[in-house]
N, C-alpha and C. Protein backbone atom coordinates (compact mmCIF):
# COMPACT_ATOMS: atom_id res chain seq x y z
N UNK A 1 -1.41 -21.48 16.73
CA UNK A 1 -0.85 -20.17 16.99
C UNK A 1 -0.30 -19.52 15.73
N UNK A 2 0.49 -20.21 14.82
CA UNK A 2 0.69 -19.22 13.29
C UNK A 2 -0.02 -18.97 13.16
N UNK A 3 -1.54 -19.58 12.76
CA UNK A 3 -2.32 -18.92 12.05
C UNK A 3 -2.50 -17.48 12.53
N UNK A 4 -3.21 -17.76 13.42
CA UNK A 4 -3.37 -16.28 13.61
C UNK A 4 -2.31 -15.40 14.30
N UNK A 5 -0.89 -15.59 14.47
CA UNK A 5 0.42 -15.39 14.38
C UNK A 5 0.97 -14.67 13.21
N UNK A 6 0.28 -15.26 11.78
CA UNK A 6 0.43 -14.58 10.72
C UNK A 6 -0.56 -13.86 9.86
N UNK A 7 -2.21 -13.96 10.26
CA UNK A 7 -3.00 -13.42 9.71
C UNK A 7 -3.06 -11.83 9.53
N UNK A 8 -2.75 -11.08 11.01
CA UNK A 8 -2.65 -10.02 10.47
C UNK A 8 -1.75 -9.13 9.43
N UNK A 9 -0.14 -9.75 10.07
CA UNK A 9 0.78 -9.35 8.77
C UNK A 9 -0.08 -9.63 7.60
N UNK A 10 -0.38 -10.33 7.32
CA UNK A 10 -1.02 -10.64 5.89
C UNK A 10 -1.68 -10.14 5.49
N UNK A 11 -3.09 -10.06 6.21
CA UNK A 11 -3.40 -8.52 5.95
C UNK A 11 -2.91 -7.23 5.82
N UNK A 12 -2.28 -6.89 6.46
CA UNK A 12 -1.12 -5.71 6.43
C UNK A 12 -0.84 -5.66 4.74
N UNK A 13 -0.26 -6.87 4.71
CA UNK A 13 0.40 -6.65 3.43
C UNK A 13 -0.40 -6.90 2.35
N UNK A 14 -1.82 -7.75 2.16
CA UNK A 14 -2.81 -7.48 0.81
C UNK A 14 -2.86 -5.90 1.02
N UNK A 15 -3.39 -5.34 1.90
CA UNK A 15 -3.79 -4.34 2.12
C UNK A 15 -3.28 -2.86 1.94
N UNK A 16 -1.98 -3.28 1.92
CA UNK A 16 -0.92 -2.38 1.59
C UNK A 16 -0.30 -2.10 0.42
N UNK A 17 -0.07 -3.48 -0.11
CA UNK A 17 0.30 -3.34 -1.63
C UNK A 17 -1.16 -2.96 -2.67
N UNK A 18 -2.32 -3.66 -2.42
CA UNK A 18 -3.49 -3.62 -3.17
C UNK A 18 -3.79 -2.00 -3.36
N UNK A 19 -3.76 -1.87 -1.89
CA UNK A 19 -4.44 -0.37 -1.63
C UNK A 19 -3.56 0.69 -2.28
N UNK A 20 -2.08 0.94 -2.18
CA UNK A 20 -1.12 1.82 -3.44
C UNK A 20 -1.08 1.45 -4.64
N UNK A 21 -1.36 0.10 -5.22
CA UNK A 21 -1.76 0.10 -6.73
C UNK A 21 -3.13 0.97 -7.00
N UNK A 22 -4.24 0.56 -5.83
CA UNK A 22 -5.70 0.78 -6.39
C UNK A 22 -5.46 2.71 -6.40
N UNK A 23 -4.88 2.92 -5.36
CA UNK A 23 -4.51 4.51 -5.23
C UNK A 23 -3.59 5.27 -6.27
N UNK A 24 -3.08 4.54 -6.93
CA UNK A 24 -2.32 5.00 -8.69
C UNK A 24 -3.32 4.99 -9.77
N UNK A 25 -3.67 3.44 -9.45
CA UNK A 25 -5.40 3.61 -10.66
C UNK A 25 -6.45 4.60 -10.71
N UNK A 26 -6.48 4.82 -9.16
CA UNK A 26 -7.93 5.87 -9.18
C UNK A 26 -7.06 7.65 -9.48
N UNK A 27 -5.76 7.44 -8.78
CA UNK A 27 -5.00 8.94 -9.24
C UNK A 27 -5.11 9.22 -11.22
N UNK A 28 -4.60 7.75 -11.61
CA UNK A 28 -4.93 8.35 -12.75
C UNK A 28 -5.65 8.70 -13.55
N UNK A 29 -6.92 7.66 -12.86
CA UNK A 29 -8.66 8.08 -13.51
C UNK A 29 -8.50 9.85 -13.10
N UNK A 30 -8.53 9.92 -12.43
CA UNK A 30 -8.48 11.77 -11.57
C UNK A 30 -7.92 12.76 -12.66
N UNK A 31 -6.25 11.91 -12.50
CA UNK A 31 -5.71 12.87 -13.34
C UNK A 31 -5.71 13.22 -14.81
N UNK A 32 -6.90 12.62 -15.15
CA UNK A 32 -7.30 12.39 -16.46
C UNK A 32 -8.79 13.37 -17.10
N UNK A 33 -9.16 13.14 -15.61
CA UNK A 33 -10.71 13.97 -15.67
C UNK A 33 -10.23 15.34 -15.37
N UNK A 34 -9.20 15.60 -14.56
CA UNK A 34 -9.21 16.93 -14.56
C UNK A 34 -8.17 17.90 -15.54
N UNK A 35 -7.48 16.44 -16.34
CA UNK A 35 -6.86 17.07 -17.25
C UNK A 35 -5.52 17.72 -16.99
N UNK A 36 -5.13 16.92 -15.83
CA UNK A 36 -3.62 17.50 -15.30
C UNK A 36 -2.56 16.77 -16.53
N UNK A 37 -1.15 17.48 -16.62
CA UNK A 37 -0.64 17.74 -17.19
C UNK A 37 -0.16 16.22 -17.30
N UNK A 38 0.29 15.59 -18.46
CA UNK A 38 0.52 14.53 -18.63
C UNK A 38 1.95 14.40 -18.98
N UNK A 39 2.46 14.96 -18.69
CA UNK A 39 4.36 15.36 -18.70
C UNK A 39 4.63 15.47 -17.77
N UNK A 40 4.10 15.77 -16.11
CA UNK A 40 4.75 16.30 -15.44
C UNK A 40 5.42 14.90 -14.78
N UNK A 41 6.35 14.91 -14.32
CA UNK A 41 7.20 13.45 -13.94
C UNK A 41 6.04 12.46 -12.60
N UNK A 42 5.74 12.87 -12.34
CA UNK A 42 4.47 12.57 -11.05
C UNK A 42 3.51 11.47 -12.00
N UNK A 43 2.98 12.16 -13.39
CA UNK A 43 1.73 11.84 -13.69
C UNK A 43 2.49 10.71 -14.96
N UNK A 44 3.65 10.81 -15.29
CA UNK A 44 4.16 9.57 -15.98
C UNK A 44 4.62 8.45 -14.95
N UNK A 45 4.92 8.52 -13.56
CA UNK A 45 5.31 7.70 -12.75
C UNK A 45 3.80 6.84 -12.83
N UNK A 46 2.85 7.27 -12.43
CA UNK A 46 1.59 6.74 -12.22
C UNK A 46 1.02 5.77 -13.54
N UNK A 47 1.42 6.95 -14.90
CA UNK A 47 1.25 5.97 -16.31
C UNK A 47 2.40 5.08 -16.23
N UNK A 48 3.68 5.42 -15.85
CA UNK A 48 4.24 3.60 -16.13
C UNK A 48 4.24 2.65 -14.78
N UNK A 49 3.57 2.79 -13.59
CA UNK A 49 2.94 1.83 -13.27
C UNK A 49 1.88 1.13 -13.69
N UNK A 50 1.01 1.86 -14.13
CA UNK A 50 -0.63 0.97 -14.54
C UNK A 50 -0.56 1.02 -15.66
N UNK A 51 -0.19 1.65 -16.52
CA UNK A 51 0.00 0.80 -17.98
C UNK A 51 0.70 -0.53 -18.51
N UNK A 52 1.07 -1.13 -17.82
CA UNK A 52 0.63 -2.80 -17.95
C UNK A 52 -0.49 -3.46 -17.76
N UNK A 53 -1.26 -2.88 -16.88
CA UNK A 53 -2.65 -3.58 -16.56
C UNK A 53 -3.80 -3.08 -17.57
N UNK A 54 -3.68 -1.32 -17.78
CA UNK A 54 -4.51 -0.70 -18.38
C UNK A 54 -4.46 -1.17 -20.45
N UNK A 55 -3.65 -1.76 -20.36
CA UNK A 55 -3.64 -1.58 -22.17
C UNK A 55 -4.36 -2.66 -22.39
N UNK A 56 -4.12 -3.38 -21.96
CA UNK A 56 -4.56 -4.76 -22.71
C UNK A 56 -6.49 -4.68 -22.01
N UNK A 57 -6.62 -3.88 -20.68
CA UNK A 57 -8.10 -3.74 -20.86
C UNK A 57 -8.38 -2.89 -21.42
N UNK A 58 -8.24 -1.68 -21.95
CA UNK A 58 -8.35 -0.91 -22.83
C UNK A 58 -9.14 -1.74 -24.13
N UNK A 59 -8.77 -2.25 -24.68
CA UNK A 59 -9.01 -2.78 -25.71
C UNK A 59 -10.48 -3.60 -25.31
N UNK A 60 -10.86 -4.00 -24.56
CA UNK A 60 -12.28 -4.29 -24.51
C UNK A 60 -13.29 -3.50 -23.88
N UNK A 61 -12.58 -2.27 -23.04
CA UNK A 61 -13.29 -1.41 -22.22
C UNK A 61 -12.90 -0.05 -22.92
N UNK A 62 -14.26 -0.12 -23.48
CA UNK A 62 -13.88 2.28 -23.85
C UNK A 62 -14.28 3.05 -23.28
N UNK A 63 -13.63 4.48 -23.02
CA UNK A 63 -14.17 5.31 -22.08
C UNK A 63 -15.43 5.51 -22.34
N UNK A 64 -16.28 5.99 -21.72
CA UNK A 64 -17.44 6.40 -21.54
C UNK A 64 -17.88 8.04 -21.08
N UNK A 65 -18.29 8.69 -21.57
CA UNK A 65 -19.07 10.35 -20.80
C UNK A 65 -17.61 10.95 -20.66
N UNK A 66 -16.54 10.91 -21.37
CA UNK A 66 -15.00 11.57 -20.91
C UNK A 66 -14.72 10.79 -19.79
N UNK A 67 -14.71 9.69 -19.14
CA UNK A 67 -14.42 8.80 -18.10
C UNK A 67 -13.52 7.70 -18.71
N UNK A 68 -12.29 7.59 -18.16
CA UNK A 68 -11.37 6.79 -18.83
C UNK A 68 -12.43 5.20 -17.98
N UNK A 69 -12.96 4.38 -18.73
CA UNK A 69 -13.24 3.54 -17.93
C UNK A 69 -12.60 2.24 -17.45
N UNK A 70 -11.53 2.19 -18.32
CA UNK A 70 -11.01 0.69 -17.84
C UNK A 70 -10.48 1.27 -16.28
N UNK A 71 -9.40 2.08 -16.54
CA UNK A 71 -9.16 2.60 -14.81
C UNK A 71 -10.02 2.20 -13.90
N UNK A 72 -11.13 3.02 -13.76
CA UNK A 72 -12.19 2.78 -13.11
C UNK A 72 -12.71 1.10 -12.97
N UNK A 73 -13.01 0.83 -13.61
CA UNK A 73 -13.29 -0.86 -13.54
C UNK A 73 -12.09 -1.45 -13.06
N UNK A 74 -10.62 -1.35 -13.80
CA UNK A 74 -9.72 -2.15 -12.52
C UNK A 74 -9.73 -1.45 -11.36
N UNK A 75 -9.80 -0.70 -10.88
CA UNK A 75 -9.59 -0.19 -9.66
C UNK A 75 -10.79 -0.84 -8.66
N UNK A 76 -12.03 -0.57 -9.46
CA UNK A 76 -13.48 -1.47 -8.89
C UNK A 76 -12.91 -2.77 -8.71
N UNK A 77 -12.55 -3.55 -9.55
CA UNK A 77 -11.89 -5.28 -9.35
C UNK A 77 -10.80 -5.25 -8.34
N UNK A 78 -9.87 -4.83 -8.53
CA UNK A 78 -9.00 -4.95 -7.34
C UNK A 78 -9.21 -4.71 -6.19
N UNK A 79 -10.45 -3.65 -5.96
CA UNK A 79 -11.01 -3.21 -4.31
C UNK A 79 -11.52 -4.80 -4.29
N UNK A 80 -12.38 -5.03 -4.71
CA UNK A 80 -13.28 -6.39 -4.74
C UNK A 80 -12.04 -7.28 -4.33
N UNK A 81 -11.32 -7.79 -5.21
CA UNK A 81 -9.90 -8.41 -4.73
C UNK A 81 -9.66 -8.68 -3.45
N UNK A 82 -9.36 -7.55 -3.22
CA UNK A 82 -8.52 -7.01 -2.07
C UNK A 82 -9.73 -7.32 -1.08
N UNK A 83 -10.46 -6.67 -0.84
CA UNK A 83 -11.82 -7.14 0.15
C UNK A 83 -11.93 -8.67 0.45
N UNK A 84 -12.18 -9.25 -0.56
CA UNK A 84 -12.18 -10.65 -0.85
C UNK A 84 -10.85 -11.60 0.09
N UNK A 85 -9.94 -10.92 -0.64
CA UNK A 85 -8.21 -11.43 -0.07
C UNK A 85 -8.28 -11.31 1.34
N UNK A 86 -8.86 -10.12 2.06
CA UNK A 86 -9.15 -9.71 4.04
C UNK A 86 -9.72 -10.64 4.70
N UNK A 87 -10.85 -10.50 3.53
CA UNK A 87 -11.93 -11.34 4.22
C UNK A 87 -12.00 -12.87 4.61
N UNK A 88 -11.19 -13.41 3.31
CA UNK A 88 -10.51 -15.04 2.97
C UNK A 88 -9.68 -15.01 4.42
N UNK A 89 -8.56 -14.34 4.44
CA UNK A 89 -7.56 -14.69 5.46
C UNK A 89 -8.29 -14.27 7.23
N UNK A 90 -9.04 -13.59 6.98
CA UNK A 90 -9.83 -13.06 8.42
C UNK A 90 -10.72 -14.19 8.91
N UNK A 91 -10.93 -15.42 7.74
CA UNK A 91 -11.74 -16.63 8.00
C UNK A 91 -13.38 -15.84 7.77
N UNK A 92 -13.49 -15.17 7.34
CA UNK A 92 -15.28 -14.85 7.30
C UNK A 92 -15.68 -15.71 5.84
N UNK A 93 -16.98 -15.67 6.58
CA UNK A 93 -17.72 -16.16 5.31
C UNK A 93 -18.41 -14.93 4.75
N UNK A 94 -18.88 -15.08 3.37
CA UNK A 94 -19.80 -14.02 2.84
C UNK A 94 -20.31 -14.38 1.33
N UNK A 95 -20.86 -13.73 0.87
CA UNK A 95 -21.55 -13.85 -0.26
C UNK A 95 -20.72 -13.81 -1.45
N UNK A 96 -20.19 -14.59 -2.14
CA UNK A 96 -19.10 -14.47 -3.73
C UNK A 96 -19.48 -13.18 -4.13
N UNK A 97 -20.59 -12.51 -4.28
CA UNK A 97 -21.00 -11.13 -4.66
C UNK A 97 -20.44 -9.92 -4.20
N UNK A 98 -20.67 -10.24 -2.63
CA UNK A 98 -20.69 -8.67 -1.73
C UNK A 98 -19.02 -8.23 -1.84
N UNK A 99 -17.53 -8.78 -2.09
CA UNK A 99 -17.13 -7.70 -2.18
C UNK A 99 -16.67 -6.84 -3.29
N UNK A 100 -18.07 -7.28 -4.52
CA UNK A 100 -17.79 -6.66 -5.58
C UNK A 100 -18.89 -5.31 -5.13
N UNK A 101 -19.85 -5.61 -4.33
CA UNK A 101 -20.86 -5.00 -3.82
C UNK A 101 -19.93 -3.69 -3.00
N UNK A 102 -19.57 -4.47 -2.15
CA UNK A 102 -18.43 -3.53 -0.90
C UNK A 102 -17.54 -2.49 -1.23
N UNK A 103 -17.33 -2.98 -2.38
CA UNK A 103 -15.71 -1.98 -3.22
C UNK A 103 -16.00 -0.74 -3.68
N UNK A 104 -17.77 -0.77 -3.66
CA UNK A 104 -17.98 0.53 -4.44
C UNK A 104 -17.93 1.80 -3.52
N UNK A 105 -18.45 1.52 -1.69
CA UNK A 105 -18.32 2.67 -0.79
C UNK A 105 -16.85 2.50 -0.21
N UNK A 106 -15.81 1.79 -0.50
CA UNK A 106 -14.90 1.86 -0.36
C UNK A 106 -14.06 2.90 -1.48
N UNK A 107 -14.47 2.65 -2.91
CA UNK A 107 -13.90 3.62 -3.67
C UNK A 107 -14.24 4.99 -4.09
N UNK A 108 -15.71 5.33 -3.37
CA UNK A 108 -16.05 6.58 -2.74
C UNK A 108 -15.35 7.16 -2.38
N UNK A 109 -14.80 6.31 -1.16
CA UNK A 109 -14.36 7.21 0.45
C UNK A 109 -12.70 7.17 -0.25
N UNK A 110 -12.09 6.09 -1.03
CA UNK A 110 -10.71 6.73 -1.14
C UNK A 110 -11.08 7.79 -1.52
N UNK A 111 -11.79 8.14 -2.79
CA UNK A 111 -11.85 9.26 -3.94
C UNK A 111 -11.70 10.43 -2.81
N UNK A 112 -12.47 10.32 -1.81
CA UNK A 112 -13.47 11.82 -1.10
C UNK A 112 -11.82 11.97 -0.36
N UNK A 113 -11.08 10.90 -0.09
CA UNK A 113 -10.00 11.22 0.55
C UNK A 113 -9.02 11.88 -0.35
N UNK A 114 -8.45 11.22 -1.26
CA UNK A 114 -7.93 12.03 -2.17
C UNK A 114 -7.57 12.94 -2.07
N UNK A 115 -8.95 13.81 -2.34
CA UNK A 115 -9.16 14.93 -2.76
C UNK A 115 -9.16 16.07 -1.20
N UNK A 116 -9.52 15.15 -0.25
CA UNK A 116 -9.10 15.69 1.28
C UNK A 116 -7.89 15.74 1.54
N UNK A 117 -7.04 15.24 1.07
CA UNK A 117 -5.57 15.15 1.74
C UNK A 117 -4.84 15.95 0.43
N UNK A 118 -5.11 16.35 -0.72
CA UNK A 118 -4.59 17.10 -1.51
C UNK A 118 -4.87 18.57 -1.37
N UNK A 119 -6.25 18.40 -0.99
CA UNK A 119 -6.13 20.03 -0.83
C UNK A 119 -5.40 20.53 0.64
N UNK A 120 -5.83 19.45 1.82
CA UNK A 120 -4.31 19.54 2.81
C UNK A 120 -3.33 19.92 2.53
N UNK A 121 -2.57 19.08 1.64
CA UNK A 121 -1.16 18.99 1.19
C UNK A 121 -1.17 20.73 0.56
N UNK A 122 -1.85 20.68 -0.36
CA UNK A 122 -1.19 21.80 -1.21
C UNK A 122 -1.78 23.14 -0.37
N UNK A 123 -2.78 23.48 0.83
CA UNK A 123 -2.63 24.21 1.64
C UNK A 123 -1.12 24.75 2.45
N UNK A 124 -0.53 23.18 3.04
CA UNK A 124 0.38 23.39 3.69
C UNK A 124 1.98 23.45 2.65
N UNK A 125 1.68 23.01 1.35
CA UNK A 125 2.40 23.76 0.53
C UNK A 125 3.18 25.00 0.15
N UNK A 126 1.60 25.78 0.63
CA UNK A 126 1.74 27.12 -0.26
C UNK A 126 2.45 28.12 1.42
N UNK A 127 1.81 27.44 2.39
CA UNK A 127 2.92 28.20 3.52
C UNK A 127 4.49 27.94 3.13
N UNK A 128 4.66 26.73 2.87
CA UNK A 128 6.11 26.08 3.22
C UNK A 128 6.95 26.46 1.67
N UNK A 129 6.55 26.01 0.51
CA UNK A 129 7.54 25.97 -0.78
C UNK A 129 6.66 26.22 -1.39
N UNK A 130 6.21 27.69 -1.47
CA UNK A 130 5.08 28.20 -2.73
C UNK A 130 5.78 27.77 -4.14
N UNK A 131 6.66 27.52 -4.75
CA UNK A 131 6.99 27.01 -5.90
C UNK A 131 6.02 26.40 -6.61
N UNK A 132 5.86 27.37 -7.65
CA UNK A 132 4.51 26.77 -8.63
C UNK A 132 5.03 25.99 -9.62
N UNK A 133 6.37 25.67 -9.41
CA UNK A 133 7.38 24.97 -11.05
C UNK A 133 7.98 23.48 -10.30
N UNK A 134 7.25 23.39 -9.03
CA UNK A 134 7.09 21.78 -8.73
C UNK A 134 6.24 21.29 -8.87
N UNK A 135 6.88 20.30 -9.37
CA UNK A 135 5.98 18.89 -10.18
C UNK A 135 4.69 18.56 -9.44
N UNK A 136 4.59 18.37 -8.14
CA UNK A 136 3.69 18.25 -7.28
C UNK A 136 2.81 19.02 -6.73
N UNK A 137 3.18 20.20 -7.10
CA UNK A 137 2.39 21.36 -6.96
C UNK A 137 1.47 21.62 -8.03
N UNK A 138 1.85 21.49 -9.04
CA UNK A 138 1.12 21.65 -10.39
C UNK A 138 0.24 20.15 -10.10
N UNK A 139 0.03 19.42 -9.56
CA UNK A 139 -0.38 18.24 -10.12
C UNK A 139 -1.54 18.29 -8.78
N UNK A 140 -1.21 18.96 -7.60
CA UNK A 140 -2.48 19.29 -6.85
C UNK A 140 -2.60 20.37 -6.92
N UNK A 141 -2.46 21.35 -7.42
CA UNK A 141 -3.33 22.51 -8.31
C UNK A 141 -4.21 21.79 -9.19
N UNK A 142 -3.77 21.01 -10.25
CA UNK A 142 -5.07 20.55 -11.26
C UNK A 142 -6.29 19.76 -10.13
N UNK A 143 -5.82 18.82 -9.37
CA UNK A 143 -6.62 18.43 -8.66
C UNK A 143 -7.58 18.69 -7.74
N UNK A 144 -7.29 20.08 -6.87
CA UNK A 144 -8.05 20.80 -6.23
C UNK A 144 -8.74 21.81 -7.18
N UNK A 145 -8.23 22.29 -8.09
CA UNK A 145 -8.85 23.07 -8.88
C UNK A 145 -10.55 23.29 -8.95
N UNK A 146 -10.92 22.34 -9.33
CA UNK A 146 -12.26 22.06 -9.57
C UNK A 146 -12.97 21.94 -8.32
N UNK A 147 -12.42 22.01 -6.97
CA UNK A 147 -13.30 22.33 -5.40
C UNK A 147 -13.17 23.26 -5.33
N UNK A 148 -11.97 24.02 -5.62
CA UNK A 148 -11.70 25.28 -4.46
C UNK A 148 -11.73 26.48 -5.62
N UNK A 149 -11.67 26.69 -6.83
CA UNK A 149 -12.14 27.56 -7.78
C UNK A 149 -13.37 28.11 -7.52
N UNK A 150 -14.90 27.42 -7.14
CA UNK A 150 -16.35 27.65 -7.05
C UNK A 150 -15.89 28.43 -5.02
N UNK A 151 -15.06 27.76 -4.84
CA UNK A 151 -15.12 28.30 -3.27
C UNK A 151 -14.46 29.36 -3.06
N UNK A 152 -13.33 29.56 -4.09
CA UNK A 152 -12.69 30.96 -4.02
C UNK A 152 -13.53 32.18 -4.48
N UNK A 153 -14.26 31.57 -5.59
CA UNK A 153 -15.01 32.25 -6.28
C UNK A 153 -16.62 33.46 -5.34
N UNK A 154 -16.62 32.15 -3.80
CA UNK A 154 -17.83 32.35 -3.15
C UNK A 154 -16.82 33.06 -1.72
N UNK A 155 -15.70 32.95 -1.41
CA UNK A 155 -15.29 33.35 -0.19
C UNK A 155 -13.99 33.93 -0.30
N UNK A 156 -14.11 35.48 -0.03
CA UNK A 156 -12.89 36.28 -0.76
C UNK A 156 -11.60 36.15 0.28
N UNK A 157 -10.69 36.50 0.03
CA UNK A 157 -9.06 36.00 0.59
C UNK A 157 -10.01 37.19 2.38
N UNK A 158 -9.20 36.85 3.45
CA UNK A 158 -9.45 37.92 3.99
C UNK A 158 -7.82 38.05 4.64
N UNK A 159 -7.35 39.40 4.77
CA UNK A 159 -6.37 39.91 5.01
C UNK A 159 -5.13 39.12 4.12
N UNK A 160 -5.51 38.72 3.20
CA UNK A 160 -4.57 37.91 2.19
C UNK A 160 -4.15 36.52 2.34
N UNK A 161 -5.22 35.77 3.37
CA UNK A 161 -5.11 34.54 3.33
C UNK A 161 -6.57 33.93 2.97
N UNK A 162 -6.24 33.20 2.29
CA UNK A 162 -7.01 32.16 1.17
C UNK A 162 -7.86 31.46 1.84
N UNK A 163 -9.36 31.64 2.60
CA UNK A 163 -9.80 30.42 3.34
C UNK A 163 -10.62 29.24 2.52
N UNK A 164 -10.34 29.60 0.95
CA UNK A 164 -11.24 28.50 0.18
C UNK A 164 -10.50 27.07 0.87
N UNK A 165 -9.48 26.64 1.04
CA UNK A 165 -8.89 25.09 1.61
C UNK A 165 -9.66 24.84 3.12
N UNK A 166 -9.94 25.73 3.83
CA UNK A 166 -10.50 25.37 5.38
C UNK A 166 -11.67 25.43 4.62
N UNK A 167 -12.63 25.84 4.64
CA UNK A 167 -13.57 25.44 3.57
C UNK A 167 -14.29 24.12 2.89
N UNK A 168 -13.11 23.79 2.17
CA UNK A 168 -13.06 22.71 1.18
C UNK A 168 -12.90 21.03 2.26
N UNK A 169 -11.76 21.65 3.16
CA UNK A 169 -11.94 20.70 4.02
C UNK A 169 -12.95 20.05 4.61
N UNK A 170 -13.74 21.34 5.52
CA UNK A 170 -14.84 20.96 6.28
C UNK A 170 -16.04 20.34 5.26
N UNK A 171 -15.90 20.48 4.33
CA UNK A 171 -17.48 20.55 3.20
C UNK A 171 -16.85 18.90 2.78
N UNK A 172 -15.28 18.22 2.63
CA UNK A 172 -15.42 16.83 2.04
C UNK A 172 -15.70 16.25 3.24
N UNK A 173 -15.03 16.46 4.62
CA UNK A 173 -15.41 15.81 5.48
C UNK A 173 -16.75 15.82 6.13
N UNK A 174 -17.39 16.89 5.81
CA UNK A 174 -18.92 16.71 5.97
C UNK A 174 -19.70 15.58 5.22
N UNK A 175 -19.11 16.04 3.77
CA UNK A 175 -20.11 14.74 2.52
C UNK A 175 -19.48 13.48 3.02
N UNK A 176 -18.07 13.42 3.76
CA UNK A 176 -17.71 11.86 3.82
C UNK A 176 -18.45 11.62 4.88
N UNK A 177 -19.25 12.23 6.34
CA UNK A 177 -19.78 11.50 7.04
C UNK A 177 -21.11 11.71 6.40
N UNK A 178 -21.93 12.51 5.63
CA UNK A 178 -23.37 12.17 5.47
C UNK A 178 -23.73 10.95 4.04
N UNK A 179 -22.62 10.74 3.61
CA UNK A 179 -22.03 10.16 2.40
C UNK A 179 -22.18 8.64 2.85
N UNK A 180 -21.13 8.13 3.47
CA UNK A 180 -20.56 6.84 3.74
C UNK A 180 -21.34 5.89 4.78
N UNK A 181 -21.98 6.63 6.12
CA UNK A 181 -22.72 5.55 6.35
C UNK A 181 -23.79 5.26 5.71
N UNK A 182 -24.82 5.86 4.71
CA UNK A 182 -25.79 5.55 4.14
C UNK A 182 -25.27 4.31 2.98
N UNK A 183 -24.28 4.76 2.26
CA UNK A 183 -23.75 4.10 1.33
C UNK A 183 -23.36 2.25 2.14
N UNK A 184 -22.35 2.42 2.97
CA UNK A 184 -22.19 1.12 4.13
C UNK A 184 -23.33 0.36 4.46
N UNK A 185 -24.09 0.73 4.51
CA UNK A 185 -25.64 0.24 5.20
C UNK A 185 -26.31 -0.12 3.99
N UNK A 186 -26.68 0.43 3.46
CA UNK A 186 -27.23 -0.21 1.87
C UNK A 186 -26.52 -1.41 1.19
N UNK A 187 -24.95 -1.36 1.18
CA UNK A 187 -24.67 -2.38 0.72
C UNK A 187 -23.90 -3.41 1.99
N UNK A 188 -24.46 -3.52 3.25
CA UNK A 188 -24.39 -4.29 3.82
C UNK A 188 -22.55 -4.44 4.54
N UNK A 189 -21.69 -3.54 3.91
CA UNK A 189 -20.56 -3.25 4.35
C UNK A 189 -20.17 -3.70 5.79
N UNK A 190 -19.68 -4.49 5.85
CA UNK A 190 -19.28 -4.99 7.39
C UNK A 190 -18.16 -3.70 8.29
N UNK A 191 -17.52 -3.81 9.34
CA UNK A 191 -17.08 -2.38 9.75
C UNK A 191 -15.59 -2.98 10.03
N UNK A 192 -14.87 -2.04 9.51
CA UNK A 192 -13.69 -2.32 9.06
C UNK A 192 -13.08 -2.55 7.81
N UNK A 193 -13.47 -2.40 6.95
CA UNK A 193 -13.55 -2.41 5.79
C UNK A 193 -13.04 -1.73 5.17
């Protein structure tokens, strides 16, 4: 009866701690590509968490195409990790490979989320505390920027409300369902994952 008494907490908790580190790593790969402000107190919280992990790979991993890559690669290893760590305590068997295989439509779908729940956020922002001189505001402005710029650009305000975010919404959650099961199925992704 412990065992499986304690398996799920345990999961809970790889899953929880893994998944807000891997979600700082991939924020800062992000906030790097899009060039958000590297002062603002948000985007140094994120650099002095993962800069213990990031320096010392740094030094064998260089960015690549403007892609900070060590980020990216720990964030790839720790999904793998973390998959691995579920899967160990869930009692499955599987291939030493697949959840280096697995981690990659997993770090898709955070990314696609991300970027879904930011342009959320800073939608329901701009009703509630339009303040453009919060930290968090500026930091999903840089982040949505690059969706909803081409969409503002294509769909004009009507009666002075902004529908590039309803928009932006429907179009990630579209690519996340024509996106993710193809991706799942190719690499054999078990469900739940």
């Amino acid at each position: 009866m412990s065992n499986g008494y304690l398996t799920n907490p345990a999961i809970f908790l790889v899953q929880t701690l893994f998944g807000l580190y891997i979600l700082a790593v991939v924020l800062r790969l992000l906030f790097q590509w899009v060039r958000a402000d590297f002062y603002n107190p948000v985007s140094q919280l994120i650099v002095k968490m993962t800069h213990p992990v990031l320096r010392p790979l740094r030094r064998f991993v260089p960015p690549m195409l403007g892609l900070d890559s060590a980020s990216l690669l720990l964030a790839w290893l720790l999904k793998a990790i973390e998959i691995a760590l579920v899967l160990l305590l869930a009692g499955s068997s599987y291939p030493l490979w697949a959840p280096l295989l697995w981690s990659i439509p997993a770090l898709i779908e955070l990314t696609l989320n991300i970027f879904l729940f930011a342009v959320i956020i800073q939608a329901v922002l701009s009703w509630v505390s339009p303040d453009p001189y919060n930290p968090v505001n500026s930091l999903l402005h840089s982040l949505t920027d690059p969706i909803l710029a081409p969409l503002q650009r294509l769909i004009p305000p009507v009666s002075g409300v902004d529908l590039s975010p309803m928009a932006a919404i429907i179009s990630l959650y579209l690519l996340e369902m024509l996106l993710m099961p193809p991706l799942r199925m190719v690499t054999g992704m078990p469900q739940g994952l």
